[in-house]
Protein backbone atom coordinates (compact mmCIF):
# COMPACT_ATOMS: atom_id res chain seq x y z
CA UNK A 1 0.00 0.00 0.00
CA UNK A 2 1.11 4.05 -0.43
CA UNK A 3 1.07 5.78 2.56
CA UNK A 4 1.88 9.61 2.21
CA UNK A 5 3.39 11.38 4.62
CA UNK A 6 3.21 15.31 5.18
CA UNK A 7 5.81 16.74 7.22
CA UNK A 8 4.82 20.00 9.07
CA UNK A 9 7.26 22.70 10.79
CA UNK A 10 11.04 22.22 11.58
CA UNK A 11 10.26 17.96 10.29
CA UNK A 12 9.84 19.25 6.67
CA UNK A 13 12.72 21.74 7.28
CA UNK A 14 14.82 19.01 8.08
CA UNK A 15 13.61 16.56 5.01
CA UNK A 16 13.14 19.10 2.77
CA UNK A 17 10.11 18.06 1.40
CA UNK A 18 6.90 18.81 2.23
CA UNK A 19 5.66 15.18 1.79
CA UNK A 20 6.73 12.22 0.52
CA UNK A 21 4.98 8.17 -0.51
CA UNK A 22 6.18 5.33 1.02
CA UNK A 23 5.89 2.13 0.09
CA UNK A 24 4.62 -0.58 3.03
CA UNK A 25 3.01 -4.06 3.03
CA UNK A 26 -0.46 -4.31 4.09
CA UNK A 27 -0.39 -5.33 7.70
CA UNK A 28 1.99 -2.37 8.53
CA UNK A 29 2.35 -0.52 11.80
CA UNK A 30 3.53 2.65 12.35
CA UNK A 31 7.05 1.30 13.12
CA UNK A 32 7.31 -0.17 9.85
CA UNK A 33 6.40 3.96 8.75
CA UNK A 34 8.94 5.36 10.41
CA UNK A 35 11.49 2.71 9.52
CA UNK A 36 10.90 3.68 5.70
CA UNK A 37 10.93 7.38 6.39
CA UNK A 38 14.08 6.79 8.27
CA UNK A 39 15.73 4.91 5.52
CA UNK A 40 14.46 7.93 3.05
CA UNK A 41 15.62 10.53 5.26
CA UNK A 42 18.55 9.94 7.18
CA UNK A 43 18.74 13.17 8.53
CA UNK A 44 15.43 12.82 10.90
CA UNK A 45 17.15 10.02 12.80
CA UNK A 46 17.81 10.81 16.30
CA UNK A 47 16.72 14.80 15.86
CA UNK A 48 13.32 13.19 14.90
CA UNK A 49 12.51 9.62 15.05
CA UNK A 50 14.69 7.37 17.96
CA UNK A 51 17.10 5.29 15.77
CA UNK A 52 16.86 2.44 18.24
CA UNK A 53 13.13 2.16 19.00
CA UNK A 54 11.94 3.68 15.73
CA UNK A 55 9.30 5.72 17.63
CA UNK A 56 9.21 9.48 17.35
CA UNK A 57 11.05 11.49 19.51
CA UNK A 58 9.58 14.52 21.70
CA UNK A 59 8.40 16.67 21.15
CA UNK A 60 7.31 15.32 17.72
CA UNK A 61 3.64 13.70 17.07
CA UNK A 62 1.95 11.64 14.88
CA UNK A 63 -1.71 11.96 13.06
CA UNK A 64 -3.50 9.68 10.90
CA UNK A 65 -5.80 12.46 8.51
CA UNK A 66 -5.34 14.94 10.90
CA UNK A 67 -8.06 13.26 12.92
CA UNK A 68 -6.47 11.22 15.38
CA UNK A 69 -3.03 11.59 17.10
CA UNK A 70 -0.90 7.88 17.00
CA UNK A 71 1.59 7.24 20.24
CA UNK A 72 1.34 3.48 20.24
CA UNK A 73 4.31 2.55 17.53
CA UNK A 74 2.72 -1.16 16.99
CA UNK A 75 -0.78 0.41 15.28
CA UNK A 76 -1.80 -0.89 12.29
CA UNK A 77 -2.10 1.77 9.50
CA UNK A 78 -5.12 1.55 6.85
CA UNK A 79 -4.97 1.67 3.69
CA UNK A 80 -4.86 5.12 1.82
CA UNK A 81 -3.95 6.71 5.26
CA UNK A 82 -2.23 10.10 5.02
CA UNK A 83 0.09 10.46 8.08
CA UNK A 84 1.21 14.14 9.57
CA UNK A 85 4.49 14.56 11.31
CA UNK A 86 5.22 17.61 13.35
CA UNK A 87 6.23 18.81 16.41
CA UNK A 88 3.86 18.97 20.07
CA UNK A 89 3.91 22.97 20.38
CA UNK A 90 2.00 24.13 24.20
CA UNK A 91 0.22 27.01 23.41
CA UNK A 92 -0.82 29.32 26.35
């Protein structure tokens, strides 16, 4: 399945892109996601996404459509999903 992926703030400052398609089986998780992104873009390891667990680091987040935030690494992602990356920001 293609899975794009938009990166928001300093995530698509760092991959230079604003988005990107990956490439992921069907029974995919979100640790499979970030694996791929992390093999696309080198440069978010360990300033975005943990190089060891392959979860994101803080204070980045994860939403499926924009709907739903994503913290559990091992979630399966649907088909057609299109995943946000960006960073937590507190407002006040």
């Amino acid at each position: 399945m293609k899975v794009t992926v938009e990166f928001l703030g300093p995530v698509r400052t760092l991959a230079e892109t604003k988005e990107a398609e990956v490439d992921l089986n069907d029974e995919a998780r979100i640790r499979d996601l970030l694996v791929a992104i992390s093999e696309k873009f080198p440069q978010l390891l360990n300033r975005v996404i943990d190089a060891e667990a392959f979860k994101l680091k803080e204070p980045y987040g994860l939403s499926v459509e924009g709907r739903y935030a994503v913290k559990d690494v091992d979630a399966k992602i649907g088909k057609n999903n299109r995943i946000l990356i960006f960073p937590i920001e507190a407002g006040g």
